[in-house]
Protein backbone atom coordinates (compact mmCIF):
# COMPACT_ATOMS: atom_id res chain seq x y z
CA UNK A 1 8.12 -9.67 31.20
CA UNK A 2 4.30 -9.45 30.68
CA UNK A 3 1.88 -11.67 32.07
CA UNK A 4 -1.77 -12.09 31.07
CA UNK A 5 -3.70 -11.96 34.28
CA UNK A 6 -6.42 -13.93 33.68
CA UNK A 7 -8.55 -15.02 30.62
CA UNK A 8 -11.04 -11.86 32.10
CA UNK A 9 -9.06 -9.57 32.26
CA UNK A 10 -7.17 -8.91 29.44
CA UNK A 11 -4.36 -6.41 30.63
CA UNK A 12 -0.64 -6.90 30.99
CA UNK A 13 2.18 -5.45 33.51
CA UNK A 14 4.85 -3.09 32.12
CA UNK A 15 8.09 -1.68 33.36
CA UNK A 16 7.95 1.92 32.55
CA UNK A 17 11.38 1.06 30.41
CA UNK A 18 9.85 -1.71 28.48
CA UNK A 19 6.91 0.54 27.80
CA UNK A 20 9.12 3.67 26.66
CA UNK A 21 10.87 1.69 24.45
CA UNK A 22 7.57 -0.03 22.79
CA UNK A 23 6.46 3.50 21.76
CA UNK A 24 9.93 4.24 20.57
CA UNK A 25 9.99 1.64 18.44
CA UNK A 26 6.61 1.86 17.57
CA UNK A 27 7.27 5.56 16.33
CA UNK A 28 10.52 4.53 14.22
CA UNK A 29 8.43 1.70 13.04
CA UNK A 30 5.99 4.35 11.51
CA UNK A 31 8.61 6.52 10.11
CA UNK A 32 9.82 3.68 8.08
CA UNK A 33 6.38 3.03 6.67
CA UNK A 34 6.34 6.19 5.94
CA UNK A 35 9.77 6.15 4.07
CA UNK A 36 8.64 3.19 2.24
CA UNK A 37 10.33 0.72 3.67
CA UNK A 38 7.30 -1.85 3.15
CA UNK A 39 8.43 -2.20 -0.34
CA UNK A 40 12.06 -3.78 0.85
CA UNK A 41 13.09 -7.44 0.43
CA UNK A 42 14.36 -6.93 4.46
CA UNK A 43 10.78 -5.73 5.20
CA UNK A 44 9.32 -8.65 3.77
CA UNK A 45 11.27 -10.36 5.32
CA UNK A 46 10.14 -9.72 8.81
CA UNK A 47 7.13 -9.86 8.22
CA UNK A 48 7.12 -13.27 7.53
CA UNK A 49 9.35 -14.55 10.63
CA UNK A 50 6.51 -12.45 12.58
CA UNK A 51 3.66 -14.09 10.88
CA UNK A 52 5.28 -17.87 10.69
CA UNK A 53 7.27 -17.45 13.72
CA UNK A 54 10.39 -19.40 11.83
CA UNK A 55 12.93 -18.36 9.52
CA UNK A 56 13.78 -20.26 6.23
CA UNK A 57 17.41 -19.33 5.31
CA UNK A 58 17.66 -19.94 1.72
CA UNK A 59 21.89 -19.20 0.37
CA UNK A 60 23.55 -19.61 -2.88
CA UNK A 61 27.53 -21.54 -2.73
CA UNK A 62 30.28 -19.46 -2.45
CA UNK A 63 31.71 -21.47 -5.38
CA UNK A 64 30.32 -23.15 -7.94
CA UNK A 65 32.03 -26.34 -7.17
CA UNK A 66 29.45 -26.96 -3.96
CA UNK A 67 26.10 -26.76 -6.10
């Protein structure tokens, strides 16, 4: 896991793993933008979880009976 040091110094500690994998992900991240994906409902989606840091889980009834 990273750490902040101190308030000074403002770098963190990385396993070589968890660093591969942030530029992976970071890379497929791109692609998608590229692709268009920033125009998706699922997109949008993440985006705000990221920014609020909660999720609001809005459904419709299976049946019409429960609404």
């Amino acid at each position: 896991m990273a750490k902040l040091k101190s308030q000074a110094q403002k770098f963190v500690e990385l396993k070589e793993e968890d660093y591969l994998r942030l530029i992976e992900n970071t890379i497929k991240m791109e692609a998608l933008k590229i692709a268009g994906i920033e125009k998706m409902p699922i997109y949008k989606a993440m985006e705000h979880i990221l920014e609020h840091e909660h999720i609001d889980l809005l459904i419709k009834p299976v049946s019409r009976k429960y609404s």
